[in-house]
Structure formats: structure tokens, C-alpha cells
N, C-alpha and C. Protein backbone atom coordinates (compact mmCIF):
# COMPACT_ATOMS: atom_id res chain seq x y z
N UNK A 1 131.68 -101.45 263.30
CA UNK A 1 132.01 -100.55 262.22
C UNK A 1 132.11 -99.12 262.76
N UNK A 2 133.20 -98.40 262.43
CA UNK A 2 133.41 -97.01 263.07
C UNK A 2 132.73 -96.27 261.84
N UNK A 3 132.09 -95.21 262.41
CA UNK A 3 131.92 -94.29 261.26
C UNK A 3 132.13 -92.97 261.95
N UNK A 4 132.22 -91.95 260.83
CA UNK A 4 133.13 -90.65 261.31
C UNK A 4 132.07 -89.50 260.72
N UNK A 5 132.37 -88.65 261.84
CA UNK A 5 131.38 -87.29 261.20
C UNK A 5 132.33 -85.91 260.86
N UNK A 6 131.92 -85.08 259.80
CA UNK A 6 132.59 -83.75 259.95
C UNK A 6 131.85 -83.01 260.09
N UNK A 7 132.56 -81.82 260.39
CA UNK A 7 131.98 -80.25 260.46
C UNK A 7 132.41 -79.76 259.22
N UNK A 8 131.85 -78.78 258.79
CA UNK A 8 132.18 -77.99 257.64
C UNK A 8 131.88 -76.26 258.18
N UNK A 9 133.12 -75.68 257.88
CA UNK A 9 132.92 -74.32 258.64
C UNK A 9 133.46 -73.56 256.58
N UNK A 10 133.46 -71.99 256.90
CA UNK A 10 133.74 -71.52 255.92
C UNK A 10 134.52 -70.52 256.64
N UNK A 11 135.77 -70.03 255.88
CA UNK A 11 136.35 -68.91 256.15
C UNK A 11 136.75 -68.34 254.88
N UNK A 12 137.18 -66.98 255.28
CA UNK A 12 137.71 -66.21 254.07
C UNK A 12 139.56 -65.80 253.89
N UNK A 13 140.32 -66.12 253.01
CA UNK A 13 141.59 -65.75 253.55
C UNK A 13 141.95 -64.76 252.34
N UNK A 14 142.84 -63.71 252.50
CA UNK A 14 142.90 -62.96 251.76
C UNK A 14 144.70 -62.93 251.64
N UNK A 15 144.95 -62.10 250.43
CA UNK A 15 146.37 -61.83 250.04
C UNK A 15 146.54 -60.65 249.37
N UNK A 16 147.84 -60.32 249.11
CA UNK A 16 147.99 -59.03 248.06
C UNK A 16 148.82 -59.76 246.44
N UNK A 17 149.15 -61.10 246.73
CA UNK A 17 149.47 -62.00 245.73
C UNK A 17 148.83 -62.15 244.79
N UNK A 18 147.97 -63.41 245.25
CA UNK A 18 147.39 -63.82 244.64
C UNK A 18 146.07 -64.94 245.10
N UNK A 19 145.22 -65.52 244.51
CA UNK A 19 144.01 -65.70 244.90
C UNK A 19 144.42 -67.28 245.52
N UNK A 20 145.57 -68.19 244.94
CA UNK A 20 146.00 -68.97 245.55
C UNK A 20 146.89 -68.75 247.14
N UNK A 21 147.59 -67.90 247.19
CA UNK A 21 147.93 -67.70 248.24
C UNK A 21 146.79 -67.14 249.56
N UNK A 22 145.82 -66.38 249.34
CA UNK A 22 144.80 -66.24 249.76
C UNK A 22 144.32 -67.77 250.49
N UNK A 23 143.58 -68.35 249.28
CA UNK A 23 143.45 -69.67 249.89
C UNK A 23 144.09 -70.89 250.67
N UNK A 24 145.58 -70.44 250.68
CA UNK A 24 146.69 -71.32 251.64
C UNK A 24 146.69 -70.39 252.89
N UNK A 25 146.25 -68.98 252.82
CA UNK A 25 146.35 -68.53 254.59
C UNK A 25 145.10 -68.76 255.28
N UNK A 26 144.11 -69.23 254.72
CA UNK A 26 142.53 -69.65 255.11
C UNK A 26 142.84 -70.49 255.91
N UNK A 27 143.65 -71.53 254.84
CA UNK A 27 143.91 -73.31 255.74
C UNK A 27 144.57 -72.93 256.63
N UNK A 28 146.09 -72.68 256.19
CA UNK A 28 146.92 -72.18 256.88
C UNK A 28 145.93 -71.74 258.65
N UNK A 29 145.57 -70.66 258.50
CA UNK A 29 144.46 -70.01 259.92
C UNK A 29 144.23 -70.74 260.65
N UNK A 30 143.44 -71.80 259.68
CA UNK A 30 142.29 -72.89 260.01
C UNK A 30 143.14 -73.86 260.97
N UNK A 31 144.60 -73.96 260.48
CA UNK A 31 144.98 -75.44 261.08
C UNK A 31 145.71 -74.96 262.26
N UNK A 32 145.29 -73.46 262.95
CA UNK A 32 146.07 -73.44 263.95
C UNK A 32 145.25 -73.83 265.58
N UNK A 33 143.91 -73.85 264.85
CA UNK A 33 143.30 -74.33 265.96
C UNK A 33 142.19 -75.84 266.05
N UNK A 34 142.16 -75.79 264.48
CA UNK A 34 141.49 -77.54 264.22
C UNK A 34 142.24 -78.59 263.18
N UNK A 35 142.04 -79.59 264.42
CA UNK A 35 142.83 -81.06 263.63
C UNK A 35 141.74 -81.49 263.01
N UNK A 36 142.83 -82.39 261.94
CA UNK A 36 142.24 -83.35 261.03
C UNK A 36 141.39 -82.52 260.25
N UNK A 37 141.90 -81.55 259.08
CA UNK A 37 141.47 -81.07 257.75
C UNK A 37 141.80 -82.09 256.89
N UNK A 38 140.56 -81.99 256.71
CA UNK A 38 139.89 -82.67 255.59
C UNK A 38 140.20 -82.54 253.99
N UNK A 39 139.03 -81.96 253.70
CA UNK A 39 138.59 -81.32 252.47
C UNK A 39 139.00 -79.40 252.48
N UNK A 40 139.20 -78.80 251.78
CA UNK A 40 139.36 -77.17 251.63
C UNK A 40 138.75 -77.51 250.00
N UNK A 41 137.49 -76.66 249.55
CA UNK A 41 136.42 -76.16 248.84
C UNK A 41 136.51 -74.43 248.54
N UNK A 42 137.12 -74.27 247.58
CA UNK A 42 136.97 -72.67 247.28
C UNK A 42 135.69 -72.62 246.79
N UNK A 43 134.79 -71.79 247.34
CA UNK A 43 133.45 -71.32 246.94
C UNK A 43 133.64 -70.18 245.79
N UNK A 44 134.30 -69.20 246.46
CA UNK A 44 134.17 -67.43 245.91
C UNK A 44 135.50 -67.03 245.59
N UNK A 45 135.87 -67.03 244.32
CA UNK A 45 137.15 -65.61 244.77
C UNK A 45 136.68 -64.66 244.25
N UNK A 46 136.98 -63.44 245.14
CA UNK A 46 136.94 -62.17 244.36
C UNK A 46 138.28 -61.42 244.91
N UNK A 47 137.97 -60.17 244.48
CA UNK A 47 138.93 -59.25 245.03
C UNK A 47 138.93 -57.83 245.17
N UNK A 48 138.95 -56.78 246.40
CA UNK A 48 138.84 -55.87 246.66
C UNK A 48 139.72 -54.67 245.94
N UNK A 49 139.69 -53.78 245.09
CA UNK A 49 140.44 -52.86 244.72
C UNK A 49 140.71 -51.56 245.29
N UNK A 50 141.90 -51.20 245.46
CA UNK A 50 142.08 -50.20 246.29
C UNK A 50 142.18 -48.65 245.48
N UNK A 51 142.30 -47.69 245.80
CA UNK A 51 142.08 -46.41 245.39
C UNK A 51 143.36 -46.61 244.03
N UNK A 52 142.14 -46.15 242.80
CA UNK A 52 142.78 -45.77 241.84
C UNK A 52 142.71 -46.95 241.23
N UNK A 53 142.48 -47.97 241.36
CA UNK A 53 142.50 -49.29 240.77
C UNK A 53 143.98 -50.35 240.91
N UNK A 54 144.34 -49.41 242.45
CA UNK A 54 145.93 -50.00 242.72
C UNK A 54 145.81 -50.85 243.84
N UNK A 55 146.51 -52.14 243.86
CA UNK A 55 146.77 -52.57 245.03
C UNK A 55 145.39 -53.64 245.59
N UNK A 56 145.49 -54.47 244.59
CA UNK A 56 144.26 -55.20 245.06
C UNK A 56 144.34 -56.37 245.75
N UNK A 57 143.31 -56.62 246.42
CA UNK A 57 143.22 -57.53 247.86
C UNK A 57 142.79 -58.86 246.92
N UNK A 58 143.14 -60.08 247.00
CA UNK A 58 142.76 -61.34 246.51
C UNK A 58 141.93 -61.86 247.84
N UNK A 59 140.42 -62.54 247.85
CA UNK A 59 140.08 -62.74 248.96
C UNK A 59 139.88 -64.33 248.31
N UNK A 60 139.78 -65.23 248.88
CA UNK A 60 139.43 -66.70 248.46
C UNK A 60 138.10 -67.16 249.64
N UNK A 61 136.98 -67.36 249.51
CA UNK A 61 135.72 -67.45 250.45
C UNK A 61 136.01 -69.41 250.24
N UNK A 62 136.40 -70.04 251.54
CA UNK A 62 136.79 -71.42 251.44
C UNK A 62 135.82 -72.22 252.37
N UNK A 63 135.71 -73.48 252.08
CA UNK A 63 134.66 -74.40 252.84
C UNK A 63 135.85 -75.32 253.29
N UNK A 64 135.92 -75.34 254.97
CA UNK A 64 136.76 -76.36 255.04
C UNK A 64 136.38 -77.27 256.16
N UNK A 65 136.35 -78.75 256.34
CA UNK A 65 135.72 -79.79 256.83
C UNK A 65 136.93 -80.16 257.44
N UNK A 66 136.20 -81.25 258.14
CA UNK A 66 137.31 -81.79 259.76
C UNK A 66 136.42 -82.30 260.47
N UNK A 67 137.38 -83.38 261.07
CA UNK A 67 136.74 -84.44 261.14
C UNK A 67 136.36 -84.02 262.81
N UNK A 68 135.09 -84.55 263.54
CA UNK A 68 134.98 -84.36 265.06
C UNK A 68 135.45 -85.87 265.54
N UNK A 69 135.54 -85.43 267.07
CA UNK A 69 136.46 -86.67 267.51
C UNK A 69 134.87 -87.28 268.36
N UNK A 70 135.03 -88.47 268.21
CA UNK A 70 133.83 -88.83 269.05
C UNK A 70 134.26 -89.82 270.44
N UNK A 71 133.37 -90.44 271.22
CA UNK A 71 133.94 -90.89 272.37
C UNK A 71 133.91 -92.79 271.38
């Protein structure tokens, strides 16, 4: 019987969009250096406001898992 382990890391991805797009450049990030995503878990959104109440940052705080390769 094979059984499989993951890691679960968290990152934060941000946008000037929106809080969904935020969370597609997290993965997006994520999948340029680890295979086999898993699961993506939004924990947090918030968002940073810029002077004057203009121009605000969408941040998405994401949990994302992947699988490790074993021998």
C-alpha cells in the first residue's frame, strides 16, 4: 500500500484587482517552483489602503499543500 505525505506552506499573494486575483498569483508563485499542488486554503483576506483611501492593495494570506516525493 503506497501512502503519500504533504507539506503545507502559506504564502501571501496580492493584487490591485481584486482579492481573487490576489489568490491566483499566490498559486500562480507557488507553482513555479513546487509540483503537485494540492489543496490552496484562503486563510485571510484583507487589504492595504493607500493614501487618501485610493488605490487599494487586495492581499489573499493562502495555505497551500503538495505532495513530497518519497523514495
Amino acid at each position: 500500500m503506497s501512502e503519500s505525505v504533504y507539506k503545507i506552506i502559506e504564502m501571501v499573494g496580492a493584487s490591485e484587482v481584486s482579492w481573487e486575483e490576489a489568490t491566483q498569483n499566490a498559486v500562480k508563485s507557488a507553482g513555479l517552483s513546487l509540483r503537485d499542488l494540492r489543496i490552496a486554503e484562503v486563510v485571510t483576506l484583507d487589504m492595504k489602503i493607500g493614501e487618501n483611501g485610493k488605490k487599494a492593495i487586495f492581499r489573499a494570506r493562502v495555505k497551500l499543500s503538495f505532495k513530497v516525493l518519497s523514495d
